[in-house]
Every structure is written in structure tokens, then in C-alpha cells.
Protein backbone atom coordinates (compact mmCIF):
# COMPACT_ATOMS: atom_id res chain seq x y z
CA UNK A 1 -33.33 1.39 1.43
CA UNK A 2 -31.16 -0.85 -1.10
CA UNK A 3 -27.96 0.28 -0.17
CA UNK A 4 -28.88 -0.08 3.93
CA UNK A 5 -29.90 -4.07 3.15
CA UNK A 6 -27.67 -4.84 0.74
CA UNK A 7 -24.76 -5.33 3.08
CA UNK A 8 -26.57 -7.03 5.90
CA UNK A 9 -28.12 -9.56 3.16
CA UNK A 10 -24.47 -10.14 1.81
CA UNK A 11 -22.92 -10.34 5.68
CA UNK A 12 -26.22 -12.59 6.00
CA UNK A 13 -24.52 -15.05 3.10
CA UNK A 14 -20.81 -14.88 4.64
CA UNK A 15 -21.96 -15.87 7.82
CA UNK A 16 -23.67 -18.71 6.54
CA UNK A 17 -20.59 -19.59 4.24
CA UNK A 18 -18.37 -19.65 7.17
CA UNK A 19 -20.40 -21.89 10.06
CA UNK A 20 -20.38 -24.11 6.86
CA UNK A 21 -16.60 -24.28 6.50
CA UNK A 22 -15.90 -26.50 9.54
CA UNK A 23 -18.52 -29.19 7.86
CA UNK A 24 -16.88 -29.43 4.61
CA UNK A 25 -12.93 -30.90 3.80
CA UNK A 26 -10.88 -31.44 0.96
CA UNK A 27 -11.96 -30.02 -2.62
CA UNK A 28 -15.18 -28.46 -1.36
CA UNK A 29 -13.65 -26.75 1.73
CA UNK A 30 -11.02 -25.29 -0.69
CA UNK A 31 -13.83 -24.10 -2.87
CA UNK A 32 -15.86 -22.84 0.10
CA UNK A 33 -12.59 -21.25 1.01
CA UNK A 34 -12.47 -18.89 -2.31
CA UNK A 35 -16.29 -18.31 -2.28
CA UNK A 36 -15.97 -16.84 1.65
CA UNK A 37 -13.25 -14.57 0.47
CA UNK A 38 -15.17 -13.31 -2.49
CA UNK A 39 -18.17 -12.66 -0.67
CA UNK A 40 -15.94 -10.82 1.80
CA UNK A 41 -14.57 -8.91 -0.71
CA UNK A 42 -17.75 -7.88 -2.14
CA UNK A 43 -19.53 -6.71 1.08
CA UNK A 44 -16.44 -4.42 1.86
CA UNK A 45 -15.83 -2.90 -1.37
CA UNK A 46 -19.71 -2.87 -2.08
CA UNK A 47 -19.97 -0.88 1.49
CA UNK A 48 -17.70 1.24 1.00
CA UNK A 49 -19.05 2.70 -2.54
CA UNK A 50 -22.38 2.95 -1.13
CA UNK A 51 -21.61 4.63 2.54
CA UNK A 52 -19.19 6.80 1.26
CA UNK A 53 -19.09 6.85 -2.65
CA UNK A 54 -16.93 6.16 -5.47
CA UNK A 55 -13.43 7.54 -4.27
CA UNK A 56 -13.50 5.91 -1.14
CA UNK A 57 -14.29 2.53 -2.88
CA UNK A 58 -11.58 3.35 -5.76
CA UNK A 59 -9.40 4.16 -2.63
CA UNK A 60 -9.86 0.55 -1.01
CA UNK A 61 -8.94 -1.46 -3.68
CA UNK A 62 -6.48 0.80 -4.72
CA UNK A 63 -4.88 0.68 -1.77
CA UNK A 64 -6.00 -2.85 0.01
CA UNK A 65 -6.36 -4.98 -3.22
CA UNK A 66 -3.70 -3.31 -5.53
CA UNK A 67 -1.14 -3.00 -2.15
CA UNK A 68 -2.01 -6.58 -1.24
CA UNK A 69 -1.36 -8.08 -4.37
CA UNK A 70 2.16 -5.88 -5.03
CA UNK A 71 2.87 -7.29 -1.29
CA UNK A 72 2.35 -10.74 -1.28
CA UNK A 73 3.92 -10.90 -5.07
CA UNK A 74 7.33 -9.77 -3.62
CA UNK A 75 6.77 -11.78 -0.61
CA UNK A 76 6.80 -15.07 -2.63
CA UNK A 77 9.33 -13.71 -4.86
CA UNK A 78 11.84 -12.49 -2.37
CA UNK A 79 10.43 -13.84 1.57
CA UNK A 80 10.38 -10.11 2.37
CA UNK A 81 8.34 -8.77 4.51
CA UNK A 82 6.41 -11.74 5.44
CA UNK A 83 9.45 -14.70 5.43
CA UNK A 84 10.07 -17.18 2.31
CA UNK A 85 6.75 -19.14 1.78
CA UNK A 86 4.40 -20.82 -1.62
CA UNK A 87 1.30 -20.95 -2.25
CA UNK A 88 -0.25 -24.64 -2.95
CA UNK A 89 -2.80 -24.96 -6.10
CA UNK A 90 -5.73 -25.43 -4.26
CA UNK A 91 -6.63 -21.53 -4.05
CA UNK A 92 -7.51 -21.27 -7.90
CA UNK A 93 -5.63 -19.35 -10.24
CA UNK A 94 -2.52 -17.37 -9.66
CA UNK A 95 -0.58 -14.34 -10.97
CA UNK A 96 3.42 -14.13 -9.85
CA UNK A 97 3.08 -16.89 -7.78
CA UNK A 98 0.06 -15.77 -5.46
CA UNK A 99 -3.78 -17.15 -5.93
CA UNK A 100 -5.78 -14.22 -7.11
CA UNK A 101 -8.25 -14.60 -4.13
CA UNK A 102 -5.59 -13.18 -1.70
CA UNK A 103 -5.65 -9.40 -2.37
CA UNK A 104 -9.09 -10.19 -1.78
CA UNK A 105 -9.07 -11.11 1.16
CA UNK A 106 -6.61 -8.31 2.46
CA UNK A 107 -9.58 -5.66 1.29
CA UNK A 108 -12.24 -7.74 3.13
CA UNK A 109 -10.92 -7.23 6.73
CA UNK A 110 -8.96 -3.99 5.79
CA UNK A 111 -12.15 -1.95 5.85
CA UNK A 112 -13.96 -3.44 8.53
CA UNK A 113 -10.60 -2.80 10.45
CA UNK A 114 -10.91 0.72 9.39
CA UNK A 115 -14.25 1.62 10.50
CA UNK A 116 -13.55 -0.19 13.89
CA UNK A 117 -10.92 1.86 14.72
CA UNK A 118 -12.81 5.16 13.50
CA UNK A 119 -15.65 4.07 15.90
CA UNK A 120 -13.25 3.72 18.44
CA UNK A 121 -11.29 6.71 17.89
CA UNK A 122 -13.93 9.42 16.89
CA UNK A 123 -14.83 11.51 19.88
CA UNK A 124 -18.69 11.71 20.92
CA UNK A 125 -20.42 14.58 20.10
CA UNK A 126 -19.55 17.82 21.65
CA UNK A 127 -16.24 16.69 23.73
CA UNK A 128 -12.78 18.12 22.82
CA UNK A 129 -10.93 15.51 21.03
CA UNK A 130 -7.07 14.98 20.55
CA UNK A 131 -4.89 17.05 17.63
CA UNK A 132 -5.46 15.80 14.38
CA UNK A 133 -2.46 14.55 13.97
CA UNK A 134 -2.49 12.32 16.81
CA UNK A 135 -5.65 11.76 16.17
CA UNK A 136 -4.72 10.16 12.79
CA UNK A 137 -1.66 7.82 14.61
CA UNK A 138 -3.66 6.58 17.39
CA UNK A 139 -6.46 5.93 14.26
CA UNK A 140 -3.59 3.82 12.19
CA UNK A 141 -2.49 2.38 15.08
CA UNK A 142 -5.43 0.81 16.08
CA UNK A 143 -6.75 0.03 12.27
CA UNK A 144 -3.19 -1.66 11.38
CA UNK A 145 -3.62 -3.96 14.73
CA UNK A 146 -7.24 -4.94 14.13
CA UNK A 147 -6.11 -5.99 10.56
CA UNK A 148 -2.78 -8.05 11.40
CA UNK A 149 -4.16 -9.09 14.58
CA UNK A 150 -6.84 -11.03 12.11
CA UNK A 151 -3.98 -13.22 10.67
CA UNK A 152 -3.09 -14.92 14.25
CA UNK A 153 -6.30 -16.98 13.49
CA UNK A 154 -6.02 -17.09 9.35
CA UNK A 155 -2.43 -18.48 9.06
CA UNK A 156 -2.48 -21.29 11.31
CA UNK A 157 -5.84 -22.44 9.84
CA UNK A 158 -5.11 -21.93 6.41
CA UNK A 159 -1.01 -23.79 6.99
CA UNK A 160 -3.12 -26.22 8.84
CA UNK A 161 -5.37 -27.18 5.72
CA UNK A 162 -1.78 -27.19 2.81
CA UNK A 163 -2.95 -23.59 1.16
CA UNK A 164 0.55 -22.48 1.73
CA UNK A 165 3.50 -23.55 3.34
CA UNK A 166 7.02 -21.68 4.84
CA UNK A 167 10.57 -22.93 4.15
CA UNK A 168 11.69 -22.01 7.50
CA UNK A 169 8.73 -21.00 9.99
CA UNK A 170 11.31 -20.36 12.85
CA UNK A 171 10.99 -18.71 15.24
CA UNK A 172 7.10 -19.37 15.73
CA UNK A 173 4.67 -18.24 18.66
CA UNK A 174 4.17 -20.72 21.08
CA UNK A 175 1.93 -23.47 20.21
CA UNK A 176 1.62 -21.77 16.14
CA UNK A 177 4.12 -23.96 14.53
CA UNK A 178 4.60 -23.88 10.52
CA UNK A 179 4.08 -19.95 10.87
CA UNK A 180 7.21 -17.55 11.36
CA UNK A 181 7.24 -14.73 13.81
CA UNK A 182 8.35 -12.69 10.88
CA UNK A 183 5.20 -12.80 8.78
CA UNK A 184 3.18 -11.47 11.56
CA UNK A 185 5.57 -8.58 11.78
CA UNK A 186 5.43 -8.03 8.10
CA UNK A 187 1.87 -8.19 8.27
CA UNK A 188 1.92 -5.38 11.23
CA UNK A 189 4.03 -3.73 8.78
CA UNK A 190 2.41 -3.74 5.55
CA UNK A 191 -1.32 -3.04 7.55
CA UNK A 192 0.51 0.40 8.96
CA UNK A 193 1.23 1.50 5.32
CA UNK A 194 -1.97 0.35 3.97
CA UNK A 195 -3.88 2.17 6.89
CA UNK A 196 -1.83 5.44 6.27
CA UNK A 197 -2.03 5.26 2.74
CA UNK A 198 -6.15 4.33 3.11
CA UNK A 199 -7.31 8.22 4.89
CA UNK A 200 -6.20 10.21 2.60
CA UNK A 201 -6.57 8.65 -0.41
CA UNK A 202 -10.48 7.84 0.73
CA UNK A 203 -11.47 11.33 1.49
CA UNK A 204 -12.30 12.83 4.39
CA UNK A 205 -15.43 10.76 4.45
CA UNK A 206 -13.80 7.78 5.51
CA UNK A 207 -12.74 9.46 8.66
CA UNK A 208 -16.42 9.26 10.04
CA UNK A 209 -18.83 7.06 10.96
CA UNK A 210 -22.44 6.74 11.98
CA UNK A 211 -25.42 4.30 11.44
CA UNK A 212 -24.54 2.75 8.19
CA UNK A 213 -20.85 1.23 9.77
CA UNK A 214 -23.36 -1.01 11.50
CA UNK A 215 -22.68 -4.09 9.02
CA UNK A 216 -19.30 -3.80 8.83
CA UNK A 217 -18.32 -3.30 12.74
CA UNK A 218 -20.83 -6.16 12.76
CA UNK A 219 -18.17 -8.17 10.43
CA UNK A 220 -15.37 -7.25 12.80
CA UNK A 221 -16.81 -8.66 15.87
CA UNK A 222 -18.27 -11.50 14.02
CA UNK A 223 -15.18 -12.30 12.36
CA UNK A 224 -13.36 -12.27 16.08
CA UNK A 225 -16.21 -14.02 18.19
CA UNK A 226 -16.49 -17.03 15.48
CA UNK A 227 -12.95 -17.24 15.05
CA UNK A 228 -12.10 -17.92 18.85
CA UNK A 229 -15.00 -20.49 18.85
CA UNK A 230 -14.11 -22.01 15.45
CA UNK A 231 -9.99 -22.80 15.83
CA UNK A 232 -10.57 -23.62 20.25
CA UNK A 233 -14.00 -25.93 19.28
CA UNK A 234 -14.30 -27.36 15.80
CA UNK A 235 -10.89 -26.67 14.04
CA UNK A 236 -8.63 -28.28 17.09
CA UNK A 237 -6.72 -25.47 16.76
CA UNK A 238 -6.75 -24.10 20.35
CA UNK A 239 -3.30 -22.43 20.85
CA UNK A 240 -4.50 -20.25 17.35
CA UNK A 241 -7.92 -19.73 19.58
CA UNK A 242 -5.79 -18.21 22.41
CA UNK A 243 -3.37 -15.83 20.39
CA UNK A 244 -5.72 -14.24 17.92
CA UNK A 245 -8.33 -14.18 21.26
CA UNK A 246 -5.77 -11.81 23.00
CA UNK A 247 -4.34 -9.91 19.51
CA UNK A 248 -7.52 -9.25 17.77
CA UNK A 249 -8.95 -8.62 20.85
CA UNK A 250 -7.24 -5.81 21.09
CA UNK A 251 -9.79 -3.86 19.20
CA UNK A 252 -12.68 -6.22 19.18
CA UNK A 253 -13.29 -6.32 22.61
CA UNK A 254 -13.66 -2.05 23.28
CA UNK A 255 -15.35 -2.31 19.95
CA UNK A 256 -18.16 -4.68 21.93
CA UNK A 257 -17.98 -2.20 24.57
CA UNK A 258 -18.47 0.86 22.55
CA UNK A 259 -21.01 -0.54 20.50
CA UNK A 260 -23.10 -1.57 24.07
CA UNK A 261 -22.66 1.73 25.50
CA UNK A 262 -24.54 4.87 24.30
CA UNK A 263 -23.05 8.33 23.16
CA UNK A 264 -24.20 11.06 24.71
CA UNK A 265 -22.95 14.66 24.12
CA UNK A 266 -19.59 15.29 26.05
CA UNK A 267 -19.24 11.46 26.93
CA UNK A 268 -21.68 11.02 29.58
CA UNK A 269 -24.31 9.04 30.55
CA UNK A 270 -28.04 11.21 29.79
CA UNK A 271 -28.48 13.62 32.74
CA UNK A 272 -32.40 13.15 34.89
CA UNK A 273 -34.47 16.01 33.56
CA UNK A 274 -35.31 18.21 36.07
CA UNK A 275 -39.15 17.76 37.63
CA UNK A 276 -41.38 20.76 36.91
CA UNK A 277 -43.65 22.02 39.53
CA UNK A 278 -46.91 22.56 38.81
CA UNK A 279 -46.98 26.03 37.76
CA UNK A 280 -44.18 25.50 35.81
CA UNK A 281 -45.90 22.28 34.11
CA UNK A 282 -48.83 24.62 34.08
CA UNK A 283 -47.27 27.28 32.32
């Protein structure tokens, strides 16, 4: 019972930390900032050790946290793969030039990413399914655009309020000044490898999903709906709104579907039972 409520009662917090942000500024939106990302961090990895055990959650911050932080340190270092940018002070401590909290927040929307696209991509019950290896691509594929797709809203928010800053954000997306084209391609990039790298290392567990996903795909869609509302409504940050609307999209919206529509054995919709005369109701 624990390890079903756990993760609703911490998504229960996040939430709560989050429709706070936009009524907070300065020092205590910076603080709110780290807190969000820790509790993030905490539902996913804490989901992920009790849904599917101790190698997949080894695997996650292995790969999302460890990755993240090895990614983002040569990024500052070198501007590759994300474009030359620095981190302000206002994120809390750093190591190599990057605040601590950031690998963080790569593993909080790298699972939830995950398990979207394994929802999406896992064939109901009793259907033939595609080749396992393609399979596995279309899987990535999906995963590695639900995660970088997430940054269309977090960069221009988080440029927006001085957390960090590029030397040269040309070219930029229409309307998303002060954030290069490049680093959403090196985000695309790095989410591809950390996707690929996240399957096998996990198990084979991690490649299904049932009932106890519920919290996290709950994240996903949360994360996406509030998002949209928060940069169009409260952040004035409407172009960001648009873009990660139509990127993140991408998998949040046939997420919504899925999730609305039930499974039934082969894909269809339940068949009418058959009425039973009344011998045969009598038999």
C-alpha cells in the first residue's frame, strides 16, 4: 500500500510547489526553484526503485543523473553539445561549473519520459506487435522527444529569471530569444543516448508498464498541461507556451488519448455479448 501512495503523496507536494512558483520572485523563487527539482527528483528515482526495484533505480541515476552531470560539465566547459553558456549563483552549489540541482532535474523528467513512451509503444494485449528491434527505436524515439521536447518550456523560463545565460544564443526559434537552436539539438541528442543507454541497463522490467506508471504518466501530462498555462498566462512567456505546446505535445497529447481510451485484447473496443435464449439461460 506504501509504495502505491508514496508517489501520488510526493506528486501531491510537486504540484503544489509548482502553482506556487508563479507567486513567489527573487530569492524565494530561486529557492522554490531547487526544492521543485528535488522533489522531482525524488518521486522519479523513488518510483522507479519501488515499481521496478533496485537495478532499474541504480540504472536511472546511473544513467540520467551521472550522464546529466558528465553532459552539462563539458557543456560549460567546452559549449558542446548544448552551445557556450554559465550558470548564475542563484541555483546553490556547483561542481565544474554546473549547480548540483541540474542532473537532478534531467532524472526527474527522464523517467516520466520513459514510461510515456512505453505506454505508448507497448502493444495491447493479445495483438501482434512490431520486431523488437524496431520496437526499441520507435520506443527511444519517442522517450528522447518527450524529454527534450520538455526544455522548449524550461530554458526560456529559467534564461528569463538570470539562472543561466548564453554567449551567443543565435540562431534562436522564433519568439525564444537568449536560447540557441543548438542546445535544443544537443538536448535531442544527449536524451537519444540517455534513452538507449536507460533499457538495457534497467532490465527488462523497465520495458513494461501497468497500473503503478499511473503517477508518473500523471507527471508527464501534468508537467505539459501546467506548463502551456503557466509561460501563455502567468509567466508572459507566450511564444515559450506555443513551442513546447506543439514539441512536447508530441507525446503528451496521444499520451491523453491513450490514457482516456481503454485496452481491450487485440485493440478493440469490448465486443456486445451475445443474448442467451431462454433455454440456454436456463441451462
Amino acid at each position: 500500500m506504501i509504495r502505491r501512495r508514496l508517489p501520488w503523496a510526493l506528486l501531491a507536494v510537486l504540484v503544489l510547489a509548482q502553482i506556487c512558483y508563479p507567486l513567489t520572485a527573487g530569492t524565494t523563487r530561486a529557492r522554490l526553484t531547487v526544492a521543485t527539482v528535488v522533489l522531482g527528483y525524488l518521486l522519479s528515482v523513488g518510483h522507479a526503485l519501488l515499481s521496478r526495484g533496485p537495478r532499474a533505480a541504480a540504472a536511472l541515476v546511473a544513467v540520467a543523473t551521472g550522464g546529466g552531470f558528465a553532459v552539462e560539465a563539458v557543456g560549460v566547459a567546452t559549449g558542446v553539445p548544448f552551445g557556450g553558456y554559465d550558470y548564475s549563483g542563484e541555483l546553490g552549489p556547483k561542481l565544474a561549473g554546473v549547480p548540483l540541482i541540474i542532473p537532478l532535474a534531467w532524472t526527474w523528467m527522464a523517467w516520466p519520459a520513459w514510461l510515456a513512451a512505453v505506454r505508448l509503444t507497448t502493444p495491447p494485449a493479445g495483438s501482434a506487435g512490431p520486431s523488437a528491434g524496431r520496437l526499441a527505436a520507435v520506443r527511444v524515439t519517442l522517450a528522447a522527444v518527450g524529454l527534450a521536447a520538455w526544455d522548449l518550456f524550461l530554458d526560456p523560463q529559467m534564461v528569463a529569471e538570470g539562472y543561466w545565460r548564453w554567449r551567443d544564443a543565435t540562431p534562436a526559434l522564433p519568439g525564444l530569444p537568449g536560447v540557441p537552436v543548438s542546445n535544443y539539438l544537443g538536448w535531442l541528442l544527449f536524451a537519444v543516448l540517455l534513452m538507449s543507454a536507460l533499457r538495457p541497463l534497467a532490465g527488462a522490467t523497465a520495458g513494461a508498464t501497468d497500473g503503478r506508471d499511473a503517477p508518473m504518466l500523471a507527471l508527464y501530462l501534468w508537467t505539459y498541461a501546467s506548463s502551456v498555462l503557466a509561460h501563455a498566462v502567468f509567466l508572459g512567456l507566450p511564444a515559450s507556451a506555443l513551442w513546447g505546446a506543439l514539441g512536447m505535445g508530441v507525446t503528451a497529447v496521444p499520451l491523453a488519448v491513450a490514457l482516456a481510451r481503454p485496452r481491450w485484447p487485440g485493440g478493440g473496443r469490448p465486443q456486445p455479448r451475445p443474448q442467451r435464449s431462454g433455454v440456454d439461460a436456463a441451462a
